[in-house]
Protein backbone atom coordinates (compact mmCIF):
# COMPACT_ATOMS: atom_id res chain seq x y z
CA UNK A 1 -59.71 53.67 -55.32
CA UNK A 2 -56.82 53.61 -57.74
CA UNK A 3 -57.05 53.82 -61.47
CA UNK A 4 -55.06 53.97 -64.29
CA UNK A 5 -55.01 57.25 -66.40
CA UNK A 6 -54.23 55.49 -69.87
CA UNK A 7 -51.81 52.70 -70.67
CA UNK A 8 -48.82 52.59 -73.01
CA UNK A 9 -48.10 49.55 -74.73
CA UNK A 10 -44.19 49.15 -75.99
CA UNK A 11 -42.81 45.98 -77.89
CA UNK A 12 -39.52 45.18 -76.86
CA UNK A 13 -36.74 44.34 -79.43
CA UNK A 14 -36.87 40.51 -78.10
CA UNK A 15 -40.89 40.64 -78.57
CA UNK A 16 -41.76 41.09 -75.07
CA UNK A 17 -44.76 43.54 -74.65
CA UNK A 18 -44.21 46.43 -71.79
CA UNK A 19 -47.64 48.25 -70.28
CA UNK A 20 -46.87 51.64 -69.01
CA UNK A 21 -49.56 53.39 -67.45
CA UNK A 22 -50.11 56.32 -64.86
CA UNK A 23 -51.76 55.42 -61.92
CA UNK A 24 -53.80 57.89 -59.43
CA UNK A 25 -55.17 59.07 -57.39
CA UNK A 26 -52.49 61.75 -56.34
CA UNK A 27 -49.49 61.32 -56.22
CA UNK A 28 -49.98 59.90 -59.60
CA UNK A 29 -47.19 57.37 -60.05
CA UNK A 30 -45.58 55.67 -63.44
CA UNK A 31 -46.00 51.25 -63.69
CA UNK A 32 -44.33 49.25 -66.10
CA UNK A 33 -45.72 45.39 -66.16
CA UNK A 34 -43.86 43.36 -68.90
CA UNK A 35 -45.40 39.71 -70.91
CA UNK A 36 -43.34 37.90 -72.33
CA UNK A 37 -45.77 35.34 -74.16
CA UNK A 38 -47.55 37.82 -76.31
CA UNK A 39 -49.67 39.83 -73.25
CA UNK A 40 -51.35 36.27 -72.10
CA UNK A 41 -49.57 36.98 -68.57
CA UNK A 42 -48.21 39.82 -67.06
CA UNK A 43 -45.43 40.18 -64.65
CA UNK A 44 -46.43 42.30 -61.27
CA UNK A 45 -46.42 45.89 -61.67
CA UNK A 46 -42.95 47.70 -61.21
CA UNK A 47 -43.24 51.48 -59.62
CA UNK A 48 -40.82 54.02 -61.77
CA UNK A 49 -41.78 57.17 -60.88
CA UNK A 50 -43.83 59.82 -59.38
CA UNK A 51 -46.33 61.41 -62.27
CA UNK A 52 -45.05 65.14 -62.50
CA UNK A 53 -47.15 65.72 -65.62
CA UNK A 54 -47.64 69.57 -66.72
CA UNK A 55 -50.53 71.10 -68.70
CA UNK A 56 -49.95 72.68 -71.92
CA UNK A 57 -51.76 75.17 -73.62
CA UNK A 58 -54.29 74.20 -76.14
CA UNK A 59 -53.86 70.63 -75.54
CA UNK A 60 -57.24 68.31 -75.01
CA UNK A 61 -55.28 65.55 -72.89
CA UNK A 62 -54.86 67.75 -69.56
CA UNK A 63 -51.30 66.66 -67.69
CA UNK A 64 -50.69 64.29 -70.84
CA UNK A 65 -49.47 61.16 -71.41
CA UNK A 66 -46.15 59.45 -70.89
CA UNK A 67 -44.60 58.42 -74.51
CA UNK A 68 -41.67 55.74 -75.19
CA UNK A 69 -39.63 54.06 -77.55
CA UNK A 70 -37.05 51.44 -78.04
């Protein structure tokens, strides 16, 4: 079974709306899916990465989150 491990939402300069979420089980991977009509309709998921997440000390979130910006 795969699952996502929080999702990301980022909108785009041109008002398109970008999920990016961490999928597992291992090896956790990094999908972007973009809408460009307002998150009606998403395009298919696009792999960018293996997940290489690292725990910190003190933190409640375990391996963390990835963060964006644009």
């Amino acid at each position: 079974m795969s699952y996502g491990i929080g999702a990301l939402p980022l909108v785009q300069p041109n008002g398109d709306v970008t999920m990016y979420e961490v999928y597992d089980p291992a090896p956790a991977r990094e999908v972007s899916q973009t809408s460009h009509d307002g998150g009606v309709h998403f395009d298919a998921g696009v792999g960018i990465d293996a997940f290489e997440g690292a725990e910190m000390s003190g933190m409640r979130t375990g391996a963390g989150l990835p963060a964006a910006t644009a």
